[in-house]
C-alpha atoms as a PDB file:
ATOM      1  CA  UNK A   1     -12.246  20.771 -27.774  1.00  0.00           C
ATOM      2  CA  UNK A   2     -14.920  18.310 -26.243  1.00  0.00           C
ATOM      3  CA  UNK A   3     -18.561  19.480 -25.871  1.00  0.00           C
ATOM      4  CA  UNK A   4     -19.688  21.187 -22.530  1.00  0.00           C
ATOM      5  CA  UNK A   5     -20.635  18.120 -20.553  1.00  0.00           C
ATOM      6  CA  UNK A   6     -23.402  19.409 -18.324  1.00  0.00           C
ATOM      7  CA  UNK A   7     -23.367  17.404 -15.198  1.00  0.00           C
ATOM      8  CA  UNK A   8     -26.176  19.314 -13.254  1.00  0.00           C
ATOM      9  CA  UNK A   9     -28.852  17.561 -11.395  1.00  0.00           C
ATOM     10  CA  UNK A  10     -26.686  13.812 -12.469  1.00  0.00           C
ATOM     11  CA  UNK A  11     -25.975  12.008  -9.012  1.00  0.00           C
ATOM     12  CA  UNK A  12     -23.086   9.781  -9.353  1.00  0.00           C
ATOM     13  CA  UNK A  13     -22.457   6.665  -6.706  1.00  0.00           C
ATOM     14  CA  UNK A  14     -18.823   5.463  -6.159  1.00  0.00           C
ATOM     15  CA  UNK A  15     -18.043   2.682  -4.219  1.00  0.00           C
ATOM     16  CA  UNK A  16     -13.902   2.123  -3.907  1.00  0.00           C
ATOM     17  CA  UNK A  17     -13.215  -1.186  -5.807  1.00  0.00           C
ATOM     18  CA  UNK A  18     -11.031  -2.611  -2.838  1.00  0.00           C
ATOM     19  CA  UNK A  19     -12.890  -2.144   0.438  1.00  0.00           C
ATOM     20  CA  UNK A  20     -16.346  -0.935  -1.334  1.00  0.00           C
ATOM     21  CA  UNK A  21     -16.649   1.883   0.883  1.00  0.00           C
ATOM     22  CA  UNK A  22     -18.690   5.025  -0.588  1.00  0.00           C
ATOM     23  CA  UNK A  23     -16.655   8.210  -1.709  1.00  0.00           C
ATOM     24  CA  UNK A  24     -16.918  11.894  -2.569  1.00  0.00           C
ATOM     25  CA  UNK A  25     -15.165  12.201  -5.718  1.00  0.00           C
ATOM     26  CA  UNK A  26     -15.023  14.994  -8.254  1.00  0.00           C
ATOM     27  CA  UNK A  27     -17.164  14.152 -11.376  1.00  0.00           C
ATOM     28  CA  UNK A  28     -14.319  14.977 -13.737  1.00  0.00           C
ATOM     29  CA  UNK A  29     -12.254  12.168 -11.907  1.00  0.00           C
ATOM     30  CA  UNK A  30     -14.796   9.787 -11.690  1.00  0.00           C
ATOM     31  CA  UNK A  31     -15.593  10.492 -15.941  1.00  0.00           C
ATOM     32  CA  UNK A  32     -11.865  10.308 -16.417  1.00  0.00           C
ATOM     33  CA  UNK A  33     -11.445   6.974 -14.574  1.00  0.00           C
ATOM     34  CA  UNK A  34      -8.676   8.577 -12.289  1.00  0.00           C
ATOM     35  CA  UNK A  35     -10.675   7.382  -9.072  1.00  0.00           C
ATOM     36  CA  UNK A  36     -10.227   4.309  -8.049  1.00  0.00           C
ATOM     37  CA  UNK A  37      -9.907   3.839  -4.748  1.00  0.00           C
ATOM     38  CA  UNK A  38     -11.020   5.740  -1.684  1.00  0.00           C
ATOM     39  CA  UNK A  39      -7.591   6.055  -0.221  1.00  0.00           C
ATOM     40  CA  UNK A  40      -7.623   2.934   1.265  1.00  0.00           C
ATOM     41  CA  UNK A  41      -4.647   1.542  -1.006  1.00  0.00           C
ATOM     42  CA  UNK A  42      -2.593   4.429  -0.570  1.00  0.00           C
ATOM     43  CA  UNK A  43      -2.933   3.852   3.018  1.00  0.00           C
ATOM     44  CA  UNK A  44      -1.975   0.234   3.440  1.00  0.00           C
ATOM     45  CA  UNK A  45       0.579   0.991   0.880  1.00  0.00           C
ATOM     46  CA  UNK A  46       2.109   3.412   3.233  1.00  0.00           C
ATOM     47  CA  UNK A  47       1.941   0.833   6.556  1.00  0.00           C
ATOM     48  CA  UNK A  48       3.742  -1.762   4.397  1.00  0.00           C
ATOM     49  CA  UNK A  49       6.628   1.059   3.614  1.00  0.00           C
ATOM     50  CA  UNK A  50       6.922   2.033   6.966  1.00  0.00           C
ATOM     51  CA  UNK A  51       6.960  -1.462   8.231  1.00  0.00           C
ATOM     52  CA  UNK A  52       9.071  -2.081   6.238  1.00  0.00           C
ATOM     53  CA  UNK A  53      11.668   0.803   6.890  1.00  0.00           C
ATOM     54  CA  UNK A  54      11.168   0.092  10.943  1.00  0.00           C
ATOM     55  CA  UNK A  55      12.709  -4.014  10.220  1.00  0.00           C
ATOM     56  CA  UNK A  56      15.550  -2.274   8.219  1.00  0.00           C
ATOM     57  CA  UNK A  57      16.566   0.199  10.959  1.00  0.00           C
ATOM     58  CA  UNK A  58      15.837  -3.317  13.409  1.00  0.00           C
ATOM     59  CA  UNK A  59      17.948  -5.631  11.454  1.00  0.00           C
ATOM     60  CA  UNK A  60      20.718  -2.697  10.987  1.00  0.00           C
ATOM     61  CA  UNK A  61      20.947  -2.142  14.903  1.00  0.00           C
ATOM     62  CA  UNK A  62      21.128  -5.638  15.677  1.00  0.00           C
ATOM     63  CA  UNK A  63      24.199  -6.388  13.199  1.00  0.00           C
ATOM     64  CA  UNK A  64      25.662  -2.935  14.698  1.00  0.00           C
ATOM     65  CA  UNK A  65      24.932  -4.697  17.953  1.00  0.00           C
ATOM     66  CA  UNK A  66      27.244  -7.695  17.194  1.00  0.00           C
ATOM     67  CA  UNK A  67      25.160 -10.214  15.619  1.00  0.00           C
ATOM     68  CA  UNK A  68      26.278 -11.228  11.848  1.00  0.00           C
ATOM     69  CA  UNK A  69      23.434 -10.595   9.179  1.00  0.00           C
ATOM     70  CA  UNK A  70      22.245 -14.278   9.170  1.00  0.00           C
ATOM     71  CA  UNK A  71      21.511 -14.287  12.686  1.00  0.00           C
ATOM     72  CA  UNK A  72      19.705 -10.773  12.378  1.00  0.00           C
ATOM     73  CA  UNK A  73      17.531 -11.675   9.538  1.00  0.00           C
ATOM     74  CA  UNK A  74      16.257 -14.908  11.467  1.00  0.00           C
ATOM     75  CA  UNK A  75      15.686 -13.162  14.411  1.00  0.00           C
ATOM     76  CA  UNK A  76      13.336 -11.072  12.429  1.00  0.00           C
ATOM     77  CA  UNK A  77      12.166 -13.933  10.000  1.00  0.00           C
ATOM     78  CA  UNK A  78       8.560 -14.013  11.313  1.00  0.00           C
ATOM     79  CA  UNK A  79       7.882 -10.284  11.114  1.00  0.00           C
ATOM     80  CA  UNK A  80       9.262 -10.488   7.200  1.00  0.00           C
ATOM     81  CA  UNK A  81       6.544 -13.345   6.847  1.00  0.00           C
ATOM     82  CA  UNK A  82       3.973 -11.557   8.568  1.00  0.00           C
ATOM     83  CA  UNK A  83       4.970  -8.332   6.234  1.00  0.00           C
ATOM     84  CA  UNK A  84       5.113 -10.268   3.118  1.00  0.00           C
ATOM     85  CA  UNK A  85       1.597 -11.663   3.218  1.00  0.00           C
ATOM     86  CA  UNK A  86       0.757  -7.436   3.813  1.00  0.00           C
ATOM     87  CA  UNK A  87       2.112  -7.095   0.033  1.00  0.00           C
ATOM     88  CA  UNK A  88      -0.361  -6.707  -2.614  1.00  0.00           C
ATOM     89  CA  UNK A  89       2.717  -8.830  -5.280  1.00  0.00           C
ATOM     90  CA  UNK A  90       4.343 -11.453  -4.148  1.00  0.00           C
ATOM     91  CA  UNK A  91       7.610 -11.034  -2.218  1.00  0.00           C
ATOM     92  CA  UNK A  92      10.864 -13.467  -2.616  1.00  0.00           C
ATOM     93  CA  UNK A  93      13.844 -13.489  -0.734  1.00  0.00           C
ATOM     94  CA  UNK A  94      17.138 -14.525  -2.032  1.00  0.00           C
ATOM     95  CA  UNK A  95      18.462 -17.800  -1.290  1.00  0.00           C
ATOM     96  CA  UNK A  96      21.781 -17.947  -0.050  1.00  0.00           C
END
């Protein structure tokens, strides 16, 4: 078992590495290395998903609508680029 680490009277500074924004964290996650971020990641991770999900359910009503796929998927072509450059990796589409 590791030695008692007392942490009284220590003041610890964490700035999040992507927006450098300062954050509570617990000491034990900040020693540990489990902090990373201040939940700024997790949030633009979860605008990209839901973005995402709403030009799915877009492109899937307009095909249901009449159009074929091709003509959906252009139709939406600008929000997928404006999406893409969202992405923290680099996105590809398929070419037909």
């Amino acid at each position: 078992m590791a030695p008692f680490n007392n942490l009284t009277g220590r003041r610890f500074g964490f700035h999040c590495s992507q927006c450098g924004r300062s954050k509570i964290v617990l000491a034990a996650n900040l020693l540990d290395g489990r902090s990373k971020s201040c939940g700024c990641t997790a949030i633009h991770k979860a605008r990209i998903r839901t973005r995402t999900f709403i030009l799915l359910e877009r492109s899937l009503a307009l095909v249901a609508g009449g159009m074929t796929a091709d003509q959906a998927s252009e139709k939406l072509a600008e929000e997928f680029k404006e999406l893409a450059t969202m992405m923290p990796f680099p996105v590809t589409t398929a070419q037909p």
